[in-house]
C-alpha atoms as a PDB file:
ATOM      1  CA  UNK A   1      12.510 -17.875   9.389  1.00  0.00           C
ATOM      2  CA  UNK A   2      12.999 -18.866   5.738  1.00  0.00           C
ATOM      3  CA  UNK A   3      15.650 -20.889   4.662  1.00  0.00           C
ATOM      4  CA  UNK A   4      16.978 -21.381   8.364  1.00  0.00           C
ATOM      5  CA  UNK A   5      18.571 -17.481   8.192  1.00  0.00           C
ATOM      6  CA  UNK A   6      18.375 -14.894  10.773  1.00  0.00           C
ATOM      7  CA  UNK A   7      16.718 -12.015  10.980  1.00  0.00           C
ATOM      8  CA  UNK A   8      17.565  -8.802  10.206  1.00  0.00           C
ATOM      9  CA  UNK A   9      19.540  -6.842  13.687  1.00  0.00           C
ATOM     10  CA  UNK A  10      16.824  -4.671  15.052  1.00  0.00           C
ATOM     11  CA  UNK A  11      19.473  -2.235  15.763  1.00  0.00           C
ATOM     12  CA  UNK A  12      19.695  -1.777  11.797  1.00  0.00           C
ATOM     13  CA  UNK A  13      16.305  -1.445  11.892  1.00  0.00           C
ATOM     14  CA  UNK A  14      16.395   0.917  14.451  1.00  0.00           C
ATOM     15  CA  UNK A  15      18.985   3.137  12.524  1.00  0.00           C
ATOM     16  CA  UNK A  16      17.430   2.823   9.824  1.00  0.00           C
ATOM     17  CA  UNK A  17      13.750   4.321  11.059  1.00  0.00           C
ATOM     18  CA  UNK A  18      16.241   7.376  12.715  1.00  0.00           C
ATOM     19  CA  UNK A  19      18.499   7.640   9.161  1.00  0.00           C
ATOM     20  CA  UNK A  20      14.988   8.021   7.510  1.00  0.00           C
ATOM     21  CA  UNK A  21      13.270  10.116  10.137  1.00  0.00           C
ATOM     22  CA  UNK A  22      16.462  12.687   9.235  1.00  0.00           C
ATOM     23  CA  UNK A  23      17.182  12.998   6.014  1.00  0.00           C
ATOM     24  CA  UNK A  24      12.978  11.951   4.840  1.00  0.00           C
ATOM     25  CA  UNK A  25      10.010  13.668   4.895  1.00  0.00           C
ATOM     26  CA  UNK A  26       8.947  12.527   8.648  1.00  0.00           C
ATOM     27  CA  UNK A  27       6.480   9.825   9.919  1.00  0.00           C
ATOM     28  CA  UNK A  28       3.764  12.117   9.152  1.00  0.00           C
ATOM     29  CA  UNK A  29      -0.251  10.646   9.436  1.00  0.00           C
ATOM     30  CA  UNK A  30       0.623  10.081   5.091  1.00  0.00           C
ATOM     31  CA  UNK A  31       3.778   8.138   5.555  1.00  0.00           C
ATOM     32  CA  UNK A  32       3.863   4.457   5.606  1.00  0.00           C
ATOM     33  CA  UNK A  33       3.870   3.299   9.705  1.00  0.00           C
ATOM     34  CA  UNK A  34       7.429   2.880  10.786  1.00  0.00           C
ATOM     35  CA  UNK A  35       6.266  -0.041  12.872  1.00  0.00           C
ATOM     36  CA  UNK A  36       4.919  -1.788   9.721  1.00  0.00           C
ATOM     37  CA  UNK A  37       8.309  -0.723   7.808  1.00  0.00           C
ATOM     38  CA  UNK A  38       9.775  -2.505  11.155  1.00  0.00           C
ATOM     39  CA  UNK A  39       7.540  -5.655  10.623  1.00  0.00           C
ATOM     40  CA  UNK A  40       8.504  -6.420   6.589  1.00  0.00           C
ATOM     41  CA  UNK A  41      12.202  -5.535   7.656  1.00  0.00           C
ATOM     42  CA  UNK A  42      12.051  -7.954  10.927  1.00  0.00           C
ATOM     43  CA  UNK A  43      10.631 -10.314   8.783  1.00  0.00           C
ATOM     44  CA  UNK A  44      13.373 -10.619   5.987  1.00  0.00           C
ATOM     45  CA  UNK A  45      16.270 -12.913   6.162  1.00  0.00           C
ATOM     46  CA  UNK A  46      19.820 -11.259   6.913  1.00  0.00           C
ATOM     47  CA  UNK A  47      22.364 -12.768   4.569  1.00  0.00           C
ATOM     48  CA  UNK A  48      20.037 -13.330   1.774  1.00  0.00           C
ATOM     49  CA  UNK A  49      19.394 -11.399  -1.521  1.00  0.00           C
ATOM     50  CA  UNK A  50      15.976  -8.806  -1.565  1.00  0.00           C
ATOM     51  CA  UNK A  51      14.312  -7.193  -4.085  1.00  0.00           C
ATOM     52  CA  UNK A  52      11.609  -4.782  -2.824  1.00  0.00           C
ATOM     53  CA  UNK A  53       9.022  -3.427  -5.285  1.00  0.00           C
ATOM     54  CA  UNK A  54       7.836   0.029  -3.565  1.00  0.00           C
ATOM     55  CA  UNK A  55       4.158   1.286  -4.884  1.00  0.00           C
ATOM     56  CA  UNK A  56       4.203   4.825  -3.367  1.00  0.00           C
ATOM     57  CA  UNK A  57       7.411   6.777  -2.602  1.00  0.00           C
ATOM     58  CA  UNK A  58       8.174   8.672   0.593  1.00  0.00           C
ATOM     59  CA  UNK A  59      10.049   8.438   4.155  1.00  0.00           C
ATOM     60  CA  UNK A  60       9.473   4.798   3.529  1.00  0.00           C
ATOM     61  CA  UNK A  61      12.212   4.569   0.081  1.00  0.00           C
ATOM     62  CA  UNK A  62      14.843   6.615   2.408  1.00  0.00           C
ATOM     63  CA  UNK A  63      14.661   4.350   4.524  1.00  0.00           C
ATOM     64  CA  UNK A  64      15.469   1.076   2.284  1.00  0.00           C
ATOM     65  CA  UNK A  65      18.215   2.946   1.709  1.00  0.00           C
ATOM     66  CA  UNK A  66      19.540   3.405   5.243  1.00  0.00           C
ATOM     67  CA  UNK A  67      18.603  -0.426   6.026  1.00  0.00           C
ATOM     68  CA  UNK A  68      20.351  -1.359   2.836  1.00  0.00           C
ATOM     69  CA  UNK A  69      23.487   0.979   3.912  1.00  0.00           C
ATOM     70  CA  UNK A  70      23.548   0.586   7.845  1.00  0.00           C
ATOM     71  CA  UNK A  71      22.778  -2.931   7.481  1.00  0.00           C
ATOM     72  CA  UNK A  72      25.304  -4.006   4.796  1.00  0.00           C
ATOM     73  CA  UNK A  73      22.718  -6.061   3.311  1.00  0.00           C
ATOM     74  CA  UNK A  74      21.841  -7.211  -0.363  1.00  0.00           C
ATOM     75  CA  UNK A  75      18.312  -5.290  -0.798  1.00  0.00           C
ATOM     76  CA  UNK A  76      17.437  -3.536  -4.213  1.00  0.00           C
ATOM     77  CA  UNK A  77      14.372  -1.242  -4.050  1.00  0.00           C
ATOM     78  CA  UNK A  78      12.639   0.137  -6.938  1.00  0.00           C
ATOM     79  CA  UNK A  79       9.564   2.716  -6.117  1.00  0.00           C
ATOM     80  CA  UNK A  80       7.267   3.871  -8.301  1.00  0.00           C
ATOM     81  CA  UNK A  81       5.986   7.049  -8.015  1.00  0.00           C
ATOM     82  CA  UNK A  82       3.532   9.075 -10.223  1.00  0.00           C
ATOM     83  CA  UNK A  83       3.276  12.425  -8.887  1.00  0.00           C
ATOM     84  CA  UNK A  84       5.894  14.188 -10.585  1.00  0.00           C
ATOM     85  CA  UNK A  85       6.609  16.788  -8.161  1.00  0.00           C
ATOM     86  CA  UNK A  86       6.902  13.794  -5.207  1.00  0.00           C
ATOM     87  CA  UNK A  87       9.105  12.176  -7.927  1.00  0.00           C
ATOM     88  CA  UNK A  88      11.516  14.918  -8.367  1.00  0.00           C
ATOM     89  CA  UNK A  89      11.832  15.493  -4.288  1.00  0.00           C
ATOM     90  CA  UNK A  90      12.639  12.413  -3.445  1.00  0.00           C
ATOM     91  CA  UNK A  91      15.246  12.004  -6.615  1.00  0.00           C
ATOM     92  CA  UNK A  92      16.840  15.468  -5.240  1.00  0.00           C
ATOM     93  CA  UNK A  93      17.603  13.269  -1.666  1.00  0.00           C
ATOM     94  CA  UNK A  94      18.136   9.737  -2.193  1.00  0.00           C
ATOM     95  CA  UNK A  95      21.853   9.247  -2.713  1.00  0.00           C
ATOM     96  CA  UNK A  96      22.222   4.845  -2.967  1.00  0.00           C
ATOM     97  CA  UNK A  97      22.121   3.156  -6.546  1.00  0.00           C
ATOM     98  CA  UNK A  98      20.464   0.348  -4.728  1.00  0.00           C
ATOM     99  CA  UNK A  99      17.462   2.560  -4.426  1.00  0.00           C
ATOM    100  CA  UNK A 100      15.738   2.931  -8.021  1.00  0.00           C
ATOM    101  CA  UNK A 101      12.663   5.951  -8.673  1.00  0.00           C
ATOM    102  CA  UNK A 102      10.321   5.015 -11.637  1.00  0.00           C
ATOM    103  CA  UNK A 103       8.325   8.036 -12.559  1.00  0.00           C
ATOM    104  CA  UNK A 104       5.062   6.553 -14.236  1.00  0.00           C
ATOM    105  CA  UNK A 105       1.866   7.505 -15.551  1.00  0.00           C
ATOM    106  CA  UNK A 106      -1.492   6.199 -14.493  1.00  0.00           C
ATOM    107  CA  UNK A 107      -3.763   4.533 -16.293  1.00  0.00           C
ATOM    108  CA  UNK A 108      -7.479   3.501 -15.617  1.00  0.00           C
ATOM    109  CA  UNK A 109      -9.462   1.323 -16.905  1.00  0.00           C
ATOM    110  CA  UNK A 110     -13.425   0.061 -16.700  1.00  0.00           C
ATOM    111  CA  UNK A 111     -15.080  -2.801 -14.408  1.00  0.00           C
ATOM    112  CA  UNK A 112     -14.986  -5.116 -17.306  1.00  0.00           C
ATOM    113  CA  UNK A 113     -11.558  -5.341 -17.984  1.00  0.00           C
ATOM    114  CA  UNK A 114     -10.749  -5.192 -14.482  1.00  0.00           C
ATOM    115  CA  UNK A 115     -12.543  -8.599 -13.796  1.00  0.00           C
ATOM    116  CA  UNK A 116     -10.741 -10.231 -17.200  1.00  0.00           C
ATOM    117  CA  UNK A 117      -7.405  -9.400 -15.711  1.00  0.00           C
ATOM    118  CA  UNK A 118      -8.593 -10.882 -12.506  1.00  0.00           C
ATOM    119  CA  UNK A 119      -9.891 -14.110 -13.990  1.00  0.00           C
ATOM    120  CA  UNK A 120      -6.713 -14.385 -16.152  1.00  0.00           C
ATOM    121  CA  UNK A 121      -3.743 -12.651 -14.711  1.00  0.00           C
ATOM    122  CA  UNK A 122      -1.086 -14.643 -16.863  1.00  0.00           C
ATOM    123  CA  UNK A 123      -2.405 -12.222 -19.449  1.00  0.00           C
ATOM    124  CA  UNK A 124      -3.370  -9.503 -17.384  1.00  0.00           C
ATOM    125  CA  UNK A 125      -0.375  -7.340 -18.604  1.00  0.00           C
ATOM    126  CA  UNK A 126      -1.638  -7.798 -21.926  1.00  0.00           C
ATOM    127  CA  UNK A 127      -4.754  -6.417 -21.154  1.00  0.00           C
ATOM    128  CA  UNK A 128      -3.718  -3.735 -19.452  1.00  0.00           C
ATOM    129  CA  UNK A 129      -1.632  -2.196 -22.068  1.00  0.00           C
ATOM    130  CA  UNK A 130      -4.758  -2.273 -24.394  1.00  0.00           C
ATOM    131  CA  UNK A 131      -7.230  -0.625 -22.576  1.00  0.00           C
ATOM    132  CA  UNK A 132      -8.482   2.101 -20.805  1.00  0.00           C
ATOM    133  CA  UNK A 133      -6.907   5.987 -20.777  1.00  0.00           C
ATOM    134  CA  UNK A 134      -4.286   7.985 -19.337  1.00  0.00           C
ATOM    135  CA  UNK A 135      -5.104   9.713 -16.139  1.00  0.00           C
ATOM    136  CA  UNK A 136      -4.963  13.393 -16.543  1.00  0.00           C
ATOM    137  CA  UNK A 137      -2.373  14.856 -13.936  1.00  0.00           C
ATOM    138  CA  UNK A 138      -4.790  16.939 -12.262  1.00  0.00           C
ATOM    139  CA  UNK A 139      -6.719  13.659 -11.389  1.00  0.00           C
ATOM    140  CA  UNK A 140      -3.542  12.131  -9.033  1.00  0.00           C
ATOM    141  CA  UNK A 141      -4.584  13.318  -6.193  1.00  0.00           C
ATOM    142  CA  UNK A 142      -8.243  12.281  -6.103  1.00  0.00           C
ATOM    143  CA  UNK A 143      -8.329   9.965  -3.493  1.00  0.00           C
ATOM    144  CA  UNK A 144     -10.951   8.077  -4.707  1.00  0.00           C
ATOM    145  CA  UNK A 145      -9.880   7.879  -8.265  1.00  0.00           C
ATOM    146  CA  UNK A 146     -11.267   4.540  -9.635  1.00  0.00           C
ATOM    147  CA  UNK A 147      -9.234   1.545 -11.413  1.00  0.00           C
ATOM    148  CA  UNK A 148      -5.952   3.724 -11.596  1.00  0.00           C
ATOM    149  CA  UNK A 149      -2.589   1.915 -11.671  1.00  0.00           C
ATOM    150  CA  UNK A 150       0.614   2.347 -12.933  1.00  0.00           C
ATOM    151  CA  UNK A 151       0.479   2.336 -16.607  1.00  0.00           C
ATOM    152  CA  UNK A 152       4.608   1.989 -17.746  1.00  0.00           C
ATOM    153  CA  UNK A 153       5.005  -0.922 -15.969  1.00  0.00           C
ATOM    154  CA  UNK A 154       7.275  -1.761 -19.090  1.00  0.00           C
ATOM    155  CA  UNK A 155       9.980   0.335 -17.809  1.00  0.00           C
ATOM    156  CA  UNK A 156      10.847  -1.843 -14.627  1.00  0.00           C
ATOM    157  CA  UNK A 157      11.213  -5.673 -16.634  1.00  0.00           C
ATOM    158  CA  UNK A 158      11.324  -8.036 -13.907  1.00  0.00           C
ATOM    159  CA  UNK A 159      11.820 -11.925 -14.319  1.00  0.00           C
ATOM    160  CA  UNK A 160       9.397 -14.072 -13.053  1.00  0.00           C
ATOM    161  CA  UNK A 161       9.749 -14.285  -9.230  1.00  0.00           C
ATOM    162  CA  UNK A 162      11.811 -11.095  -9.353  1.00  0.00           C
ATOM    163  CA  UNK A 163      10.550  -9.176  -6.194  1.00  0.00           C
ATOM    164  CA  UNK A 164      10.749 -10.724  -2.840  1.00  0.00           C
ATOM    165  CA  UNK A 165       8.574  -8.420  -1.417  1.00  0.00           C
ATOM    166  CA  UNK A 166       5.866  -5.787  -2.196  1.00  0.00           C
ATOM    167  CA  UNK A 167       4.890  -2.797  -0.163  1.00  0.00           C
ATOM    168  CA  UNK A 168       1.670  -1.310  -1.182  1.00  0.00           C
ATOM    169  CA  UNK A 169       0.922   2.353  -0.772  1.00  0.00           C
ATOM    170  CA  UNK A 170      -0.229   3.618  -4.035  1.00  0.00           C
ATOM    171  CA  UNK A 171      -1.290   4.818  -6.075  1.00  0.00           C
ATOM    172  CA  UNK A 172      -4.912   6.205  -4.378  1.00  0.00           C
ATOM    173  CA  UNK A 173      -8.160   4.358  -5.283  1.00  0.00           C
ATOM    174  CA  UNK A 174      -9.218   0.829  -5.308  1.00  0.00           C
ATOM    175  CA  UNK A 175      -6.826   0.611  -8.217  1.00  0.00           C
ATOM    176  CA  UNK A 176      -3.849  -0.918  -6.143  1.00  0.00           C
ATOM    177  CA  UNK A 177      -5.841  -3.665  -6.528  1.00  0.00           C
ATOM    178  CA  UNK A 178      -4.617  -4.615  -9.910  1.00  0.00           C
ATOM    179  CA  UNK A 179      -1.142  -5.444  -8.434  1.00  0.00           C
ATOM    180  CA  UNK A 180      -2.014  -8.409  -7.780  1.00  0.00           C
ATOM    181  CA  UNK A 181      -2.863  -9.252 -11.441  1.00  0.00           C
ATOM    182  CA  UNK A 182      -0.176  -7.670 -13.020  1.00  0.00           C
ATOM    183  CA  UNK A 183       2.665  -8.460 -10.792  1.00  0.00           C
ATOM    184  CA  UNK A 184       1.100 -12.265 -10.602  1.00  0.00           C
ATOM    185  CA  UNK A 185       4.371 -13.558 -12.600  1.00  0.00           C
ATOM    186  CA  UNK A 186       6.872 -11.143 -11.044  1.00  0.00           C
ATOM    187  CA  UNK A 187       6.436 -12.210  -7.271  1.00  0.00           C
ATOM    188  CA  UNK A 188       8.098 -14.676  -6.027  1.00  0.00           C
ATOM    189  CA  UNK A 189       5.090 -17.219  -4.634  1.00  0.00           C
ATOM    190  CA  UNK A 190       6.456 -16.653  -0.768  1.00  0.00           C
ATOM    191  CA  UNK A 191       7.198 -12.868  -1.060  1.00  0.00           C
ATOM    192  CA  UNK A 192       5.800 -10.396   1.574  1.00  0.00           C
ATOM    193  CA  UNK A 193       3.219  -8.460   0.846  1.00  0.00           C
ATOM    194  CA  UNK A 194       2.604  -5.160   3.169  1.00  0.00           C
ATOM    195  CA  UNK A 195      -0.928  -3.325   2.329  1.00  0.00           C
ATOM    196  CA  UNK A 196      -1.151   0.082   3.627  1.00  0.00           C
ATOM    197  CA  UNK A 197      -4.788   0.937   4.332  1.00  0.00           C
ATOM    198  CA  UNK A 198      -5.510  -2.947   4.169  1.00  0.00           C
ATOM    199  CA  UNK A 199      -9.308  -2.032   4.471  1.00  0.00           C
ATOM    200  CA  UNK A 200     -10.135   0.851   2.751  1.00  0.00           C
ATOM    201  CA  UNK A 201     -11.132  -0.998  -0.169  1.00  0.00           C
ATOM    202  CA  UNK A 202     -11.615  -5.002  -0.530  1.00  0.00           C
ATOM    203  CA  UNK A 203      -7.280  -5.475  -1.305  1.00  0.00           C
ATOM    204  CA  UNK A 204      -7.385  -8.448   0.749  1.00  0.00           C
ATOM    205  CA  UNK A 205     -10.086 -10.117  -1.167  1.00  0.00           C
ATOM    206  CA  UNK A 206      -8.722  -9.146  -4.162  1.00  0.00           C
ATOM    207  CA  UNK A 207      -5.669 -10.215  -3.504  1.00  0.00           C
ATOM    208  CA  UNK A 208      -7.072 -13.759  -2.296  1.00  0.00           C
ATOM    209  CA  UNK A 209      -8.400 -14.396  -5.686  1.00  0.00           C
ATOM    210  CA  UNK A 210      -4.993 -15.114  -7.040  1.00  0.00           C
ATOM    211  CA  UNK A 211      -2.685 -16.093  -3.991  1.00  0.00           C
ATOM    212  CA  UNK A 212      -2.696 -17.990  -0.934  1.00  0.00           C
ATOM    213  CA  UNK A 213      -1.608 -16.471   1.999  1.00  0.00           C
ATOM    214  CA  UNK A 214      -0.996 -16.094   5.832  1.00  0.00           C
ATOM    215  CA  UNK A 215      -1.259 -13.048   7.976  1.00  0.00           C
ATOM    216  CA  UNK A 216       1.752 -12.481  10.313  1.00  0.00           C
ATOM    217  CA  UNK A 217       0.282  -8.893  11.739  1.00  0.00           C
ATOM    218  CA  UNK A 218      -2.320  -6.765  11.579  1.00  0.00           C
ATOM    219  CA  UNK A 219      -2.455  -3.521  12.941  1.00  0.00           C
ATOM    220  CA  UNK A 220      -5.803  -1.125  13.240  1.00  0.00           C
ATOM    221  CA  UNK A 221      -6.491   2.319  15.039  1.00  0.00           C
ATOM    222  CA  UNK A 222      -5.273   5.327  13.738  1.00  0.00           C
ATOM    223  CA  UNK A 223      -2.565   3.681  11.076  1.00  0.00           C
ATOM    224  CA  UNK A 224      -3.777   0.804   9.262  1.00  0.00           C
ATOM    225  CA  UNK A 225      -2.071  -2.145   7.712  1.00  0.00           C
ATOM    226  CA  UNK A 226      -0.924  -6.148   7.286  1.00  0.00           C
ATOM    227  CA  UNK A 227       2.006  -7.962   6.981  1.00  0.00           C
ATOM    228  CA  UNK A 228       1.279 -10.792   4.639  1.00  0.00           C
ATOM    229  CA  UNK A 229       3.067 -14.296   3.412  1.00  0.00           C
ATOM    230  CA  UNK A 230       2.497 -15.363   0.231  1.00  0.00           C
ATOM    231  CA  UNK A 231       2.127 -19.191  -0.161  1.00  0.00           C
ATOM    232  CA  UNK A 232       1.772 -19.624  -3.628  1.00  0.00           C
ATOM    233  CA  UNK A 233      -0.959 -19.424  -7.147  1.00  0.00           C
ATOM    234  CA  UNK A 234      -4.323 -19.799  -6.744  1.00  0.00           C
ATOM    235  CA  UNK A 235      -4.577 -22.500  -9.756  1.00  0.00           C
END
């Protein structure tokens, strides 16, 4: 456990998966596991400071906000969410300033850029903002939408080694991907990384082309994902 602390009760845990079971949307077959939600949350030191960057919003952000409440811990979520509809539901329930909604656009771009911000993610961001297209809003839902992320990443300024941990679940496509390029500066270089759908598209590799990292779980069958360590830059 980092930094010698202990971790998080599993009765918190436990309340937590029950608070967001209630006043959520369900652990339906398109919600983020609750045993992988158990996993990052077992994982995480009680005591110390958190900073949780959501991609995807759902049962998953109500329940950062029980843990956050039940537990009396220190954790500060912000969840981006594009689908404007999804946005405005989850607004209407979540009632803790430590939870934050960012309602953003997406924006795709081609092969070519994709593989600059890859080789060169300290200017990835750069790149990003200067290329490609908005997605049109009928086009969220298109599960295999290509090179789609976030596109007003502006709006949630983080510091470099801001977020502790990331929990990606969106948007669709291989575009979740380009997290790893764009948030290169942002995570810290031991965060936690959990990948819904780890192997739908090559995230892993992707994501090994800019970090090092260890597995702590993996979990296959009918829900799909890894818990992951960072341990640091590629240089």
């Amino acid at each position: 456990m980092r930094n010698g602390g202990r971790p998080m009760l599993e009765k918190d845990i436990g309340l937590a998966l029950e608070y967001a079971e209630k006043r959520g949307f369900g652990f339906t077959p398109m919600a983020l596991d609750r045993e992988a939600l158990r996993a990052l949350a077992g994982a995480m030191n009680h005591g110390r400071a958190w900073r949780v960057l959501e991609l995807g919003g759902g049962t998953s952000t109500v329940f950062w906000e029980g843990l956050a409440a039940l537990a009396d811990a220190d954790i500060g979520v912000t969840t981006l969410e594009h689908d404007p509809g999804w946005f405005n539901t989850l607004q209407d329930i979540l009632l803790s300033p430590r939870v934050r909604l960012s309602r953003q656009r997406l924006r795709r771009i081609d092969d070519a850029v994709r593989e600059r911000m890859f080789a060169d993610p300290d200017h990835a961001a750069v790149m990003w903002n200067r290329s490609g297209e908005w997605v049109p809003e009928r086009e969220y839902h298109h599960f295999t939408i290509r090179n789609a992320f976030y596109g007003d990443l502006d709006r949630i300024p983080a510091s470099p080694g801001a977020w502790q941990a990331l929990v990606l679940d969106g948007p669709h496509g291989n575009g979740r991907s380009l997290a790893f390029p764009l948030l290169a500066n942002v995570l810290a270089p031991d965060a936690f990384v959990l990948v819904d759908d780890f192997d739908h598209y090559p995230f892993l590799d992707d994501l090994g082309r800019i970090f090092r990292f260890r597995e702590l779980r993996r979990v296959t069958g009918t829900k799909r994902w890894v818990l992951l360590e960072l341990q640091g830059r590629i240089p």
